[in-house]
N, C-alpha and C. Protein backbone atom coordinates (compact mmCIF):
# COMPACT_ATOMS: atom_id res chain seq x y z
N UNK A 1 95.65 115.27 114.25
CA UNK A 1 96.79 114.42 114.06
C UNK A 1 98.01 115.22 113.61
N UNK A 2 97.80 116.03 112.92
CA UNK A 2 99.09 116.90 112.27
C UNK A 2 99.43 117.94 113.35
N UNK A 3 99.04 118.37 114.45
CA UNK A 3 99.58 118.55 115.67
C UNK A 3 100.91 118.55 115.92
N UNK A 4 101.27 117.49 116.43
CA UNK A 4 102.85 117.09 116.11
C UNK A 4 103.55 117.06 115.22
N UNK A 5 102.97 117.45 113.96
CA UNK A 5 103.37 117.10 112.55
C UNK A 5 103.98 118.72 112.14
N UNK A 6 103.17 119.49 112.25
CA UNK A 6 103.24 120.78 111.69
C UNK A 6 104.02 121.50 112.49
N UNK A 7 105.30 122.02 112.19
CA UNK A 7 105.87 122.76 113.07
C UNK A 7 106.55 124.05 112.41
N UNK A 8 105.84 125.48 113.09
CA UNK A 8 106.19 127.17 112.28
C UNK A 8 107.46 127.00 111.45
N UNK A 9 107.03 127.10 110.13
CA UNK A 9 108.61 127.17 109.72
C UNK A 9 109.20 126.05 109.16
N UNK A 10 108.67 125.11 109.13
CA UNK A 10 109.04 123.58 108.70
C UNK A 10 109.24 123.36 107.66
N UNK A 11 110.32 123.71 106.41
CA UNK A 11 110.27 123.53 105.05
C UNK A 11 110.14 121.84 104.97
N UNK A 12 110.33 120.66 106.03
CA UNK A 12 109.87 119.21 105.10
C UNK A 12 108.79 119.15 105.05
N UNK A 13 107.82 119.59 105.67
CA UNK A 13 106.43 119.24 105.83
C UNK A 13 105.33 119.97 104.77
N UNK A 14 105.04 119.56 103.59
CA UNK A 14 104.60 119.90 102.65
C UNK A 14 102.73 119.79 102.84
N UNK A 15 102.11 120.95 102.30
CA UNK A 15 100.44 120.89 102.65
C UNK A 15 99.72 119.72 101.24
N UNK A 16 100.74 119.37 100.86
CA UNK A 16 100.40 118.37 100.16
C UNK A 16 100.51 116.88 100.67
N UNK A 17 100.90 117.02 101.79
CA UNK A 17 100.85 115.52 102.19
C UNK A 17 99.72 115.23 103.23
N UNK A 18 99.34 114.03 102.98
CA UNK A 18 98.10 113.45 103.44
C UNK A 18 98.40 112.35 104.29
N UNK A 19 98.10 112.71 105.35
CA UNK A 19 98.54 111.42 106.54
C UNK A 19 97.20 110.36 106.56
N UNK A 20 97.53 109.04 106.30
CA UNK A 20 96.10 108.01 106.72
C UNK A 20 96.47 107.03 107.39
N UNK A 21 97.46 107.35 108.38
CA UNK A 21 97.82 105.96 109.22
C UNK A 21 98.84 106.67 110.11
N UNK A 22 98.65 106.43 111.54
CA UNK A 22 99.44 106.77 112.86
C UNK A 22 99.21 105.50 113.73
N UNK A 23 100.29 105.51 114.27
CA UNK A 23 100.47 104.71 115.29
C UNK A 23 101.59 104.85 116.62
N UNK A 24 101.39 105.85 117.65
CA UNK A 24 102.20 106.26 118.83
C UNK A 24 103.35 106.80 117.76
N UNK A 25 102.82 107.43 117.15
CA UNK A 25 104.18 109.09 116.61
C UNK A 25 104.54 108.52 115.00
N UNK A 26 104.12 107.07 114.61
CA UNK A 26 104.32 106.54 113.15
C UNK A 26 103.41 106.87 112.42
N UNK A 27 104.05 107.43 111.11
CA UNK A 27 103.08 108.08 110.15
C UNK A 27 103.34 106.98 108.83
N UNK A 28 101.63 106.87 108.33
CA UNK A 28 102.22 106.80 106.70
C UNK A 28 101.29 108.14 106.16
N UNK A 29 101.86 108.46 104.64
CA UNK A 29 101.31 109.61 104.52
C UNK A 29 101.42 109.39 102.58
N UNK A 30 100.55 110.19 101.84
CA UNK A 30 101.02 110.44 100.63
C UNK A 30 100.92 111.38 100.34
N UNK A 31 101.86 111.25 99.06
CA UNK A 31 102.25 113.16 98.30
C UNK A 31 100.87 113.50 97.61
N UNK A 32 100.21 113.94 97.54
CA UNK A 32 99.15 114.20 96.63
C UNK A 32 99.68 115.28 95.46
N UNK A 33 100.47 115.91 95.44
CA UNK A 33 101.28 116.87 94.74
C UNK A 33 101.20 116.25 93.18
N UNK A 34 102.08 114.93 94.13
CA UNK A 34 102.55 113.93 92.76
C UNK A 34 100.93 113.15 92.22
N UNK A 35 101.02 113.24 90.98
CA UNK A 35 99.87 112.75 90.55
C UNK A 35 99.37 110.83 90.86
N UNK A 36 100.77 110.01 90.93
CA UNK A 36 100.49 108.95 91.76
C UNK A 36 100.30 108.70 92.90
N UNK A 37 100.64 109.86 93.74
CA UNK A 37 100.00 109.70 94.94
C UNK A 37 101.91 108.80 95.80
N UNK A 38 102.70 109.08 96.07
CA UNK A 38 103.44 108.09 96.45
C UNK A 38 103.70 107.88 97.82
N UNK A 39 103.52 106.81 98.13
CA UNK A 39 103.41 106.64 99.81
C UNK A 39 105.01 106.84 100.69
N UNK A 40 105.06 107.06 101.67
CA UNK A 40 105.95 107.81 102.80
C UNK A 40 105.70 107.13 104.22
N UNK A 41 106.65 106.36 104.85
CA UNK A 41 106.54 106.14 106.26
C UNK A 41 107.52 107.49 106.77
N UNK A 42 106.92 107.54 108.00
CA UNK A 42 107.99 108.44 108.95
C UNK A 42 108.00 108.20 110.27
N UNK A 43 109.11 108.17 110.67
CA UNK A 43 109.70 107.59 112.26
C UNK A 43 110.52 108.47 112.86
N UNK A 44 110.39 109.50 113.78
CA UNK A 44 110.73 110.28 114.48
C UNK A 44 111.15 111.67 113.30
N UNK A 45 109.95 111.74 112.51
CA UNK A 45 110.01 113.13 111.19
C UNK A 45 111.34 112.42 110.60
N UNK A 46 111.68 111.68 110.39
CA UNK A 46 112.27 111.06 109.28
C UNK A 46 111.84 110.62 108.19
N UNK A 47 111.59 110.90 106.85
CA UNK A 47 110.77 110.70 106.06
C UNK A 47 111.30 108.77 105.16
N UNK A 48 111.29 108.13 104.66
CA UNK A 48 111.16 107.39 103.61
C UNK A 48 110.15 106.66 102.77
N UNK A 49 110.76 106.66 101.61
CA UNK A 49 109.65 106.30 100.74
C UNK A 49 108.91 104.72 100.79
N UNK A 50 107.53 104.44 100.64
CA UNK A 50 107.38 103.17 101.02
C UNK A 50 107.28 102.17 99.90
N UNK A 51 106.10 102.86 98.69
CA UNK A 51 105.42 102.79 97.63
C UNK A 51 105.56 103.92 96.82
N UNK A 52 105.80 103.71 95.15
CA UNK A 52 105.61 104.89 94.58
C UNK A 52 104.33 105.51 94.39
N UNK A 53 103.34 104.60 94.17
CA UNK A 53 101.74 105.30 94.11
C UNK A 53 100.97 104.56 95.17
N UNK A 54 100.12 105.11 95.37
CA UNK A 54 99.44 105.22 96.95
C UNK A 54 98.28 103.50 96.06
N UNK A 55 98.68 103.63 94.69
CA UNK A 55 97.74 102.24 94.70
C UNK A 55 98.21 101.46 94.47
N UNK A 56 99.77 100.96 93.94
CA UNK A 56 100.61 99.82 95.05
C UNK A 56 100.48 99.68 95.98
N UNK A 57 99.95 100.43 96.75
CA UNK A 57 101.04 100.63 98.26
C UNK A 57 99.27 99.66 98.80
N UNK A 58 98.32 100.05 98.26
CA UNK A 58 96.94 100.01 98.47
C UNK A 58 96.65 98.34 98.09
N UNK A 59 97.17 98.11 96.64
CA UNK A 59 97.27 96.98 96.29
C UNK A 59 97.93 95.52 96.98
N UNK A 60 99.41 96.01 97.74
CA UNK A 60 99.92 95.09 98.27
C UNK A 60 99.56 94.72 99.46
N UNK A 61 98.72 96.30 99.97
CA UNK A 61 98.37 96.13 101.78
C UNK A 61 97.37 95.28 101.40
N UNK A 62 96.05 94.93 100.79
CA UNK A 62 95.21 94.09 100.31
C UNK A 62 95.45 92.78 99.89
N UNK A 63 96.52 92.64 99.37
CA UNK A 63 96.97 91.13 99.34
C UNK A 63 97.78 90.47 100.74
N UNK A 64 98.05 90.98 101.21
CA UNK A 64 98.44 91.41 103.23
C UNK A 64 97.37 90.95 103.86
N UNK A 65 96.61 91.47 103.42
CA UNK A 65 95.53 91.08 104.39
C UNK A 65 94.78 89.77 104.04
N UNK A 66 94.68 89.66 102.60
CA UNK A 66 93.96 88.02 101.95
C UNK A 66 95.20 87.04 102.74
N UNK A 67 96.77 87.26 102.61
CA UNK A 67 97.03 86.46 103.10
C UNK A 67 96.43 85.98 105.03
N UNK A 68 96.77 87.01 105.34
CA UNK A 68 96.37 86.83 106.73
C UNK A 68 95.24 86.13 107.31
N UNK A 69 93.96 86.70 106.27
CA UNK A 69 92.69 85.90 106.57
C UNK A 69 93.04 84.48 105.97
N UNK A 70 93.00 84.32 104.63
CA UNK A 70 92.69 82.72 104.16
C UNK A 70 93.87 82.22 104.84
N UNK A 71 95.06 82.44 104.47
CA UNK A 71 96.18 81.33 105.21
C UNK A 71 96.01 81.19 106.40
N UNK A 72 96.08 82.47 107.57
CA UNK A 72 96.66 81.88 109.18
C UNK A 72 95.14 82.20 109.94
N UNK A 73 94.28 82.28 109.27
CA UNK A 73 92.83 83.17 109.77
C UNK A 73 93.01 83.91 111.05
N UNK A 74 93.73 85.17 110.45
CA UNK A 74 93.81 86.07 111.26
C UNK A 74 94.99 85.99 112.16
N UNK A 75 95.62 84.66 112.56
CA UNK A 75 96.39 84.45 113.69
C UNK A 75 97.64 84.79 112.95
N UNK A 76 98.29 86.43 113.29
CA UNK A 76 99.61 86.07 112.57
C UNK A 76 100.38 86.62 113.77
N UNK A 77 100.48 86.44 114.73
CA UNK A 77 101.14 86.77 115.49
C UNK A 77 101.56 85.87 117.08
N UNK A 78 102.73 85.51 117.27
CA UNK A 78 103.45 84.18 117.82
C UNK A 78 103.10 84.81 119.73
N UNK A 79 103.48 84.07 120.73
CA UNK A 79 102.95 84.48 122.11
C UNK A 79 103.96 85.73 122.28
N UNK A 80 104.77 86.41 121.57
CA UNK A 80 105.39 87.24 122.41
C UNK A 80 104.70 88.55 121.76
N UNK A 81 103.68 88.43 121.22
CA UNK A 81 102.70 89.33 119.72
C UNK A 81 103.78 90.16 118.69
N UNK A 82 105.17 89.23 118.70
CA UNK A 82 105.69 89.79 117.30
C UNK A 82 105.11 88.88 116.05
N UNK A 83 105.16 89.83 115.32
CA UNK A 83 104.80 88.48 113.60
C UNK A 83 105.21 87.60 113.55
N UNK A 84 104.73 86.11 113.35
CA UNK A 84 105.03 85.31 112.95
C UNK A 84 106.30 84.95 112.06
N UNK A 85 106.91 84.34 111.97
CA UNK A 85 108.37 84.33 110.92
C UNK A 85 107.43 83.49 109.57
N UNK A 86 106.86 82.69 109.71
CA UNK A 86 105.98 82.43 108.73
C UNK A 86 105.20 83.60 107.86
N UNK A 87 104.49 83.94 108.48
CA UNK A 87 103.37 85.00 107.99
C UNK A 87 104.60 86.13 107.26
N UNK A 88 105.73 86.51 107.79
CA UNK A 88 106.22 87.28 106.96
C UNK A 88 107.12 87.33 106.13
N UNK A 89 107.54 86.28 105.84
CA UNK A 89 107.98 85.15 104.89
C UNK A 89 106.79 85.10 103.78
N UNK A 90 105.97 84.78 104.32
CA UNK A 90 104.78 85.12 102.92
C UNK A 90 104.69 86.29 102.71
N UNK A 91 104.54 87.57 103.37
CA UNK A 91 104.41 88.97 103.09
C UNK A 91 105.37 89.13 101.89
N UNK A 92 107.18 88.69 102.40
CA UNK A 92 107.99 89.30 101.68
C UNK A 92 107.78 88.44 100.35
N UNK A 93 107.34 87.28 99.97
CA UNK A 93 107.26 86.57 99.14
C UNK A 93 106.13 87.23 98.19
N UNK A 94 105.14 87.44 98.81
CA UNK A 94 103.95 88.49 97.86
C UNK A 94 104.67 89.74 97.33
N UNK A 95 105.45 90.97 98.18
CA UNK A 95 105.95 91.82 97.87
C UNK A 95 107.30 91.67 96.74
N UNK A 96 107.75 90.63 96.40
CA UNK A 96 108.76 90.40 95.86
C UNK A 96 108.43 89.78 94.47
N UNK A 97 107.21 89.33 94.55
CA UNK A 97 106.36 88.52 93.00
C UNK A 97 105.26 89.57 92.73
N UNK A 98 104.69 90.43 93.66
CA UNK A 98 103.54 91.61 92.84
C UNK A 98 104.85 92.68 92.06
């Protein structure tokens, strides 16, 4: 996976970061450096921060997902397979009260 990631010479790309999520060139990744661990999306090697410790970031994806199962069981996504405006309306509502 770090293939594309690692390039000779690359001062952003730190051997402390830990990639656990790709998706067609989208990374999430954390610092392990930092002792919380702080989570990182990246979109075309653009870095930003997502979560400060990788167990927020762990914590909220888990309440993400309770919503998804008990509320819409599973169905969160409308016929054109973007998210629901519902379902993420609750996301931002969880992320905004955890």
């Amino acid at each position: 996976m770090l293939s594309g990631w690692r390039v000779q010479n690359d001062t952003a790309w730190h051997d402390d970061y830990v990639i656990f999520a790709e998706r067609n060139g989208v990374v999430l990744f954390c610092d392990t450096k930092n002792i919380t661990s702080p989570v990182y999306g990246s979109i075309q090697k653009r870095n930003f921060i997502i979560s400060s410790s990788l167990a927020d970031f762990l914590d909220s994806f888990c309440s993400a997902i309770e919503i998804e199962q008990s509320k819409y069981d599973g169905d969160v996504t409308a016929d054109d397979f973007n998210f629901r405006e519902d379902f993420l309306k609750d996301i931002d509502l969880m992320l905004k009260t955890s």
